[in-house]
C-alpha atoms as a PDB file:
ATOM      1  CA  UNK A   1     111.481 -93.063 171.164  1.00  0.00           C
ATOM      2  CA  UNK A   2     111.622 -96.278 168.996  1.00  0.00           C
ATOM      3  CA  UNK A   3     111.207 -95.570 165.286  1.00  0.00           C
ATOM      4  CA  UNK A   4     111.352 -98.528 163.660  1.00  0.00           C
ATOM      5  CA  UNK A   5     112.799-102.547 163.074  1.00  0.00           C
ATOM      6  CA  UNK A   6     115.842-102.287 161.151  1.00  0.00           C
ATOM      7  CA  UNK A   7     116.900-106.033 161.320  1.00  0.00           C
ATOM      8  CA  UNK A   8     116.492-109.224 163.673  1.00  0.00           C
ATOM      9  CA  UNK A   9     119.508-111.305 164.080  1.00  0.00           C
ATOM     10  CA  UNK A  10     119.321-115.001 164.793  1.00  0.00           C
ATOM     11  CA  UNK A  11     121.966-117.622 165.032  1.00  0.00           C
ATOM     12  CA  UNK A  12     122.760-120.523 163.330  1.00  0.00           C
ATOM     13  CA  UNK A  13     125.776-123.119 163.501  1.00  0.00           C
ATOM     14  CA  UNK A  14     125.643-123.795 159.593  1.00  0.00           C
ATOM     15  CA  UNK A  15     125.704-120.071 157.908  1.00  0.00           C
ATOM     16  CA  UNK A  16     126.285-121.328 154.511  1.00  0.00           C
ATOM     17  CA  UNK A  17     123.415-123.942 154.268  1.00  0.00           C
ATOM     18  CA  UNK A  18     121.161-120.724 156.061  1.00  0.00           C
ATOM     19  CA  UNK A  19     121.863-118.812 153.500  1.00  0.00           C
ATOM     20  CA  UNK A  20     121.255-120.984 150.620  1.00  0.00           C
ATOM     21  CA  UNK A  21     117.744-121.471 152.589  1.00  0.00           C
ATOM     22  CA  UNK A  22     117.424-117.985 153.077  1.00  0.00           C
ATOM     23  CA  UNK A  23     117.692-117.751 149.467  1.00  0.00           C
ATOM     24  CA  UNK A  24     115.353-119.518 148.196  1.00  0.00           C
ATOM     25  CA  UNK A  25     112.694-117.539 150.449  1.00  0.00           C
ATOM     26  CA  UNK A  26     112.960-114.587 148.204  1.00  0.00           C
ATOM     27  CA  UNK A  27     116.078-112.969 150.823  1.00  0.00           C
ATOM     28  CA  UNK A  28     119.281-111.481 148.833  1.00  0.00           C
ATOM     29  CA  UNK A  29     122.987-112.175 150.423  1.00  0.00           C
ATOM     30  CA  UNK A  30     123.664-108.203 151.112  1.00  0.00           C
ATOM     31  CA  UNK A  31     126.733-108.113 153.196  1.00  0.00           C
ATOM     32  CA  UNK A  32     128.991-110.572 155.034  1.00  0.00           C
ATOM     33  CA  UNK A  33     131.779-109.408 157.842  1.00  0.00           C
ATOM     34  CA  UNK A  34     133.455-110.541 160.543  1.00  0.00           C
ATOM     35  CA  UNK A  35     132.660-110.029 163.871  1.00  0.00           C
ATOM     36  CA  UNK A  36     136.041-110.552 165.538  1.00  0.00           C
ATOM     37  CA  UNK A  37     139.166-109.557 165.259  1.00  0.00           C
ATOM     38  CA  UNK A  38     140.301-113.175 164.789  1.00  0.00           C
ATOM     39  CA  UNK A  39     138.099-113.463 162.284  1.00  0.00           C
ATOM     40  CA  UNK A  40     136.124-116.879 163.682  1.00  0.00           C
ATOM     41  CA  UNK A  41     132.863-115.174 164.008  1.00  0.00           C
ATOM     42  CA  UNK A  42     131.060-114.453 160.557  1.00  0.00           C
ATOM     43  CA  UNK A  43     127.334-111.746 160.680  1.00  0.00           C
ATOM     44  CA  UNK A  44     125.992-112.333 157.110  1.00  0.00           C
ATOM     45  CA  UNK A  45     123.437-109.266 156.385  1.00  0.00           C
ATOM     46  CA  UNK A  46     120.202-111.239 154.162  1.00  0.00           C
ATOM     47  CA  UNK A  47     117.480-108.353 152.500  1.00  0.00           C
ATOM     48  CA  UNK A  48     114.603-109.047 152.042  1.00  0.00           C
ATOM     49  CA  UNK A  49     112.787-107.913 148.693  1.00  0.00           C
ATOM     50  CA  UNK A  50     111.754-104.739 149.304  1.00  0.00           C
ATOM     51  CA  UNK A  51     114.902-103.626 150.759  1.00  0.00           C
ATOM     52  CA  UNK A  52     113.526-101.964 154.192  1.00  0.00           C
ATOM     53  CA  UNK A  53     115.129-104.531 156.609  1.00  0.00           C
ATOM     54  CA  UNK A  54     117.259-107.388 157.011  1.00  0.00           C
ATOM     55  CA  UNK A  55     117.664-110.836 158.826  1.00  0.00           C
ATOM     56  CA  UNK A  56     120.917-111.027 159.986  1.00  0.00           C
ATOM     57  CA  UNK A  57     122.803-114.188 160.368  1.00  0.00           C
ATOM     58  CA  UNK A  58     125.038-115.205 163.083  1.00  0.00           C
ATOM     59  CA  UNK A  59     127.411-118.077 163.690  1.00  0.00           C
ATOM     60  CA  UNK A  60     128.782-117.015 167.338  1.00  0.00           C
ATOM     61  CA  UNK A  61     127.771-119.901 169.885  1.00  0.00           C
ATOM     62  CA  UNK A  62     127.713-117.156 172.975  1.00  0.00           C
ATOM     63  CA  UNK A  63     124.986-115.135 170.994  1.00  0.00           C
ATOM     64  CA  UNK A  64     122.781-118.136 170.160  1.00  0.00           C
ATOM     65  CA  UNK A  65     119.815-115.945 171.165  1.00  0.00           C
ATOM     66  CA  UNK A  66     117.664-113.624 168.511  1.00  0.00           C
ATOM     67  CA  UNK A  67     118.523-109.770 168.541  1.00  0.00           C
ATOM     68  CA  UNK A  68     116.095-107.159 166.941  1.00  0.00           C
ATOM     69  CA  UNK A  69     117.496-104.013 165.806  1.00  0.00           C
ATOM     70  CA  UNK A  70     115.743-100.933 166.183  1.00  0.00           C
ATOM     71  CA  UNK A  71     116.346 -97.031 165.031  1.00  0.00           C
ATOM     72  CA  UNK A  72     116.133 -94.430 167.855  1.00  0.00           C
ATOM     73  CA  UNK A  73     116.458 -90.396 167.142  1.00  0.00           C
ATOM     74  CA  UNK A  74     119.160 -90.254 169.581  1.00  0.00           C
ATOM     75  CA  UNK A  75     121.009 -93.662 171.267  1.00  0.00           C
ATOM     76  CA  UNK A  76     122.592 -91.574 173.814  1.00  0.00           C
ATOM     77  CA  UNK A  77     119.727 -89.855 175.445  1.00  0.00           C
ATOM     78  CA  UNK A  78     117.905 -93.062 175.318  1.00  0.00           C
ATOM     79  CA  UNK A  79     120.245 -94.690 177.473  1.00  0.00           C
ATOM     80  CA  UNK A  80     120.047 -92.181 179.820  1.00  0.00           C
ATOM     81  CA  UNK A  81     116.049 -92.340 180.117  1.00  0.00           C
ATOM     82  CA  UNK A  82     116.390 -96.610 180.084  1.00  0.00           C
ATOM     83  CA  UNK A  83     119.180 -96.830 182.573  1.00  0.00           C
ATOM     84  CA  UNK A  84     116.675 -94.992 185.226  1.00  0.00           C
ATOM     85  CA  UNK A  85     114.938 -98.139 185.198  1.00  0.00           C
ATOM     86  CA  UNK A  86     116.571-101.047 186.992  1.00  0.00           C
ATOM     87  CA  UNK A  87     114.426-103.667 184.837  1.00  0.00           C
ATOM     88  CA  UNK A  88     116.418-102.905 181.822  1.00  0.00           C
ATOM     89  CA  UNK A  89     119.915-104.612 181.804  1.00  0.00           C
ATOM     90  CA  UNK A  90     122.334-102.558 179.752  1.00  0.00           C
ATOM     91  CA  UNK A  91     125.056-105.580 177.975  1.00  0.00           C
ATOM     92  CA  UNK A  92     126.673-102.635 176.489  1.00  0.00           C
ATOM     93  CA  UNK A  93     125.853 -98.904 176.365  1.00  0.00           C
ATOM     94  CA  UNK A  94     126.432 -96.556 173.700  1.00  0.00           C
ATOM     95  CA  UNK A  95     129.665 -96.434 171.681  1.00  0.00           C
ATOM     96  CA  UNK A  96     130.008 -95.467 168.400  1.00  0.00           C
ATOM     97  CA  UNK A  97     129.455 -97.032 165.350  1.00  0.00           C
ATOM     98  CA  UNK A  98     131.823 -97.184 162.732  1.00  0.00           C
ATOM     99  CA  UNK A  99     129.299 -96.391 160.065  1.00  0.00           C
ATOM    100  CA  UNK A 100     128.111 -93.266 161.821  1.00  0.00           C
ATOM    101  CA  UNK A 101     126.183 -92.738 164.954  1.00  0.00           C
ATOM    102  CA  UNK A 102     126.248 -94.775 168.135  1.00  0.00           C
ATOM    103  CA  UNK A 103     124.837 -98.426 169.209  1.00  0.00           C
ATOM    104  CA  UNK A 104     124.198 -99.628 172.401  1.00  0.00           C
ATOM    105  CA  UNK A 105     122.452-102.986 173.576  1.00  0.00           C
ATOM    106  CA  UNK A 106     119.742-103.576 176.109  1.00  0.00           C
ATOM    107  CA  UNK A 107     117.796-106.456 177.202  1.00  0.00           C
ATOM    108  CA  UNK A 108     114.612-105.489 178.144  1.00  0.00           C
ATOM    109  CA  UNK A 109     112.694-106.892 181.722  1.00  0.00           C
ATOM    110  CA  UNK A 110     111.284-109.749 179.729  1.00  0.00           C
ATOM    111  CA  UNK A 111     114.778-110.931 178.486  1.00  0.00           C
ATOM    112  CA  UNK A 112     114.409-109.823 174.775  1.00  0.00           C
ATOM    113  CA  UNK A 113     117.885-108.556 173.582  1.00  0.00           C
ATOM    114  CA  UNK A 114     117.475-105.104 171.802  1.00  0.00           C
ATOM    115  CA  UNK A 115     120.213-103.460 169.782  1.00  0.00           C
ATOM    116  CA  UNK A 116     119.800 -99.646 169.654  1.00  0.00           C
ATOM    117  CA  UNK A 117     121.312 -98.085 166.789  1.00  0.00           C
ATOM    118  CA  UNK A 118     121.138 -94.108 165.429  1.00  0.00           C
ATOM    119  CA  UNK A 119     122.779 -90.478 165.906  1.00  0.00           C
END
């Protein structure tokens, strides 16, 4: 069902001084947007070297808790075999993505916060 780690997300209230330590780890700034409409809420997308997966960084104080990303076959049809059981909390179920595909998010019975992402 679960393929592989795409990214983990963490947070941080300082996202340019992360970066510039991010940096000097070996990580390459790959992408920066905004999360909001209101544009207060920055994700900044850092690569590590050999390109496979990123560490995203966050700046929103309500999602001060790490996310790991992972790629699924189908997010829709793994919803509907999670949501049968009532240990997994859904925080949002799928809707699309507007790269392609669909995303939904899940936190799992031991309160790890998983975002779903694929066809």
């Amino acid at each position: 069902m679960w393929k592989k780690i795409e990214c983990v997300a963490i947070y941080t209230d300082d996202l340019e001084n992360s970066v510039a330590f991010y940096q000097s780890l070996g990580l390459t700034k790959a992408w920066e947007t905004y999360q909001d409409e209101g544009k207060q809420w920055k994700f900044v997308g850092m690569r590590f070297p050999d390109g496979d997966s990123e560490l995203v960084l966050k700046n929103n104080p309500n999602l001060n808790f790490a996310e790991t990303e992972i790629v699924v076959e189908d997010v829709r049809e793994t919803y509907e075999i999670l949501k049968a059981n009532p240990e997994v909390e859904w925080i949002r179920p799928p809707f699309p993505n507007a790269l392609g595909g669909h995303v939904a998010v899940m936190q799992a019975p031991d309160k790890n916060v998983f975002v779903l992402v694929g066809k």
